[in-house]
Every structure is written in structure tokens, then in C-alpha cells.
Protein backbone atom coordinates (compact mmCIF):
# COMPACT_ATOMS: atom_id res chain seq x y z
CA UNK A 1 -53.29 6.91 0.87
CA UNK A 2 -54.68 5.89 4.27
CA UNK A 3 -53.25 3.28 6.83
CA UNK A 4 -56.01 0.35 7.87
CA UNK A 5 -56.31 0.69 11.58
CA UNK A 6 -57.93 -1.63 13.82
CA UNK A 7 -58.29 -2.05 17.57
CA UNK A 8 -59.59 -5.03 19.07
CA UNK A 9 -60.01 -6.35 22.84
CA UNK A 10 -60.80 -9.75 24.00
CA UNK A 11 -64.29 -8.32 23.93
CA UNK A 12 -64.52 -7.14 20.56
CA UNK A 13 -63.77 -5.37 17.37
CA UNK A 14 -63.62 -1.47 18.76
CA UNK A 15 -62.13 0.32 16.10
CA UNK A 16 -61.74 -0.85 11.52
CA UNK A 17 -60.95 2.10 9.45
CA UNK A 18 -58.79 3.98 7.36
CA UNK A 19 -57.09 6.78 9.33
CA UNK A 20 -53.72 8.96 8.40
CA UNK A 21 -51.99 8.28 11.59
CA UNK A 22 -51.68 6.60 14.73
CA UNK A 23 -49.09 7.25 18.04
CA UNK A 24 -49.07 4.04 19.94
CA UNK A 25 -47.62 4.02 23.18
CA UNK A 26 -44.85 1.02 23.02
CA UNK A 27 -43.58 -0.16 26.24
CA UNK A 28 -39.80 1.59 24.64
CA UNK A 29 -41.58 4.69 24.16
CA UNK A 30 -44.51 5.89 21.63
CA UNK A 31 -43.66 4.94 18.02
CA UNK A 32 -45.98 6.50 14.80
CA UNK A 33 -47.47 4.58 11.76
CA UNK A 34 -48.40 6.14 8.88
CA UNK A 35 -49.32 4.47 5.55
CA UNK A 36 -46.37 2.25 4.24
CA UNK A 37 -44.74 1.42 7.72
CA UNK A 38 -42.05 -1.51 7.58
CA UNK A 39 -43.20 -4.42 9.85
CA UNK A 40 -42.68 -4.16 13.06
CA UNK A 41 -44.33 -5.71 16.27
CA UNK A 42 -44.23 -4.13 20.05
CA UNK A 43 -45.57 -4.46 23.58
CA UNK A 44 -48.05 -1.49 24.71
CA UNK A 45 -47.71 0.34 27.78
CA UNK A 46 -51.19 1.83 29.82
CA UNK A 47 -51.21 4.95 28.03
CA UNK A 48 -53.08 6.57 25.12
CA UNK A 49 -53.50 6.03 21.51
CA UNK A 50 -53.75 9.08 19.24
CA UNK A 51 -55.63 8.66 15.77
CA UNK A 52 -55.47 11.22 13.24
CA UNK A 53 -58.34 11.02 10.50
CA UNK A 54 -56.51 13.13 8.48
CA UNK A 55 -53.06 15.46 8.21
CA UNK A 56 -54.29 18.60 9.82
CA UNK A 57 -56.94 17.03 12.51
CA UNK A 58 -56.70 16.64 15.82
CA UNK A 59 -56.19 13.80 17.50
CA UNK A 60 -58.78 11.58 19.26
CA UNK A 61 -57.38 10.03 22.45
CA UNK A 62 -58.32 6.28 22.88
CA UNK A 63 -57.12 5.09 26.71
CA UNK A 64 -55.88 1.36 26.86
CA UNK A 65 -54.13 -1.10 29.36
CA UNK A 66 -51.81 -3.25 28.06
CA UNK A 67 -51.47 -5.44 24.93
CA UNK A 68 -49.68 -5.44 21.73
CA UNK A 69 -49.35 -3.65 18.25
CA UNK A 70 -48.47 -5.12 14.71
CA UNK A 71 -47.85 -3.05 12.01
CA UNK A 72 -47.85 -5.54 8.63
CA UNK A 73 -48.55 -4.92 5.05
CA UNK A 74 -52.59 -4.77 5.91
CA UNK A 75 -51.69 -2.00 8.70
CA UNK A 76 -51.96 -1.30 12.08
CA UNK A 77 -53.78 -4.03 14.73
CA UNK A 78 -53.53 -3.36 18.39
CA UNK A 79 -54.47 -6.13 20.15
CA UNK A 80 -55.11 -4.19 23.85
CA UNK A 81 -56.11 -6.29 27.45
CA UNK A 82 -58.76 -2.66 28.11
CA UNK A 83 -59.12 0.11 25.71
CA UNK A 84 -62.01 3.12 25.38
């Protein structure tokens, strides 16, 4: 099982594809999704998003600046003001 991830700017699509696990940074703290997350829907802080292809990988750091995550039956979309 894999959880759809997608990050997207006012820009443009950055980021569609099937990843283990992401660490968002919510403006109450970072929160994880994996696969099967309930709904849910928060602010971002600036911070860091950490993707994990896969259980024992490492994670890849993706910067952004504000914005917002939504985690819904299709997965994870963060919608971020800056990211890369």
C-alpha cells in the first residue's frame, strides 16, 4: 500500500506520486500520514516536509513557506505559498 502524495504551488504541480510517508509541519506541530489516514485538514508552518519512498529510506527534505495540507480518501495534497 502506498499513500498518493502531491505538492502543488501557485506555480505548479511539484510533486504526484506514491510514497510511504510524509511529516508535514502543521502550524500545531508536525503531524504524519501514512496510507489510510482519517481526513483531516491543517495550516502549514515555514518548515520542512519529509517524504519517505519507502519504510526503511531516508527522508528527502522539501523546504516550504506557508500553505495548507488535506489528507482525504485520494491522500495527501499540500497546497504550499513557496516550496523546493
Amino acid at each position: 500500500m502506498a499513500l498518493h502524495f502531491e505538492l502543488v504551488t501557485p506555480e505548479k504541480l511539484l510533486r504526484s506520486e506514491d510514497v510511504y510517508q510524509v511529516v508535514v509541519p502543521g502550524t500545531d506541530g508536525d503531524f504524519g500520514v501514512l496510507e489510510g489516514h482519517a481526513p483531516f485538514m491543517s495550516t502549514i508552518r515555514d518548515g520542512e516536509i519529509r517524504v519517505f519512498a519507502n519504510a526503511s529510506a531516508e527522508a528527502e527534505i522539501i523546504p516550504v513557506i506557508g500553505g495548507f495540507a488535506e489528507v482525504n480518501e485520494k491522500g495527501l495534497t499540500v497546497l504550499a505559498e513557496k516550496a523546493g
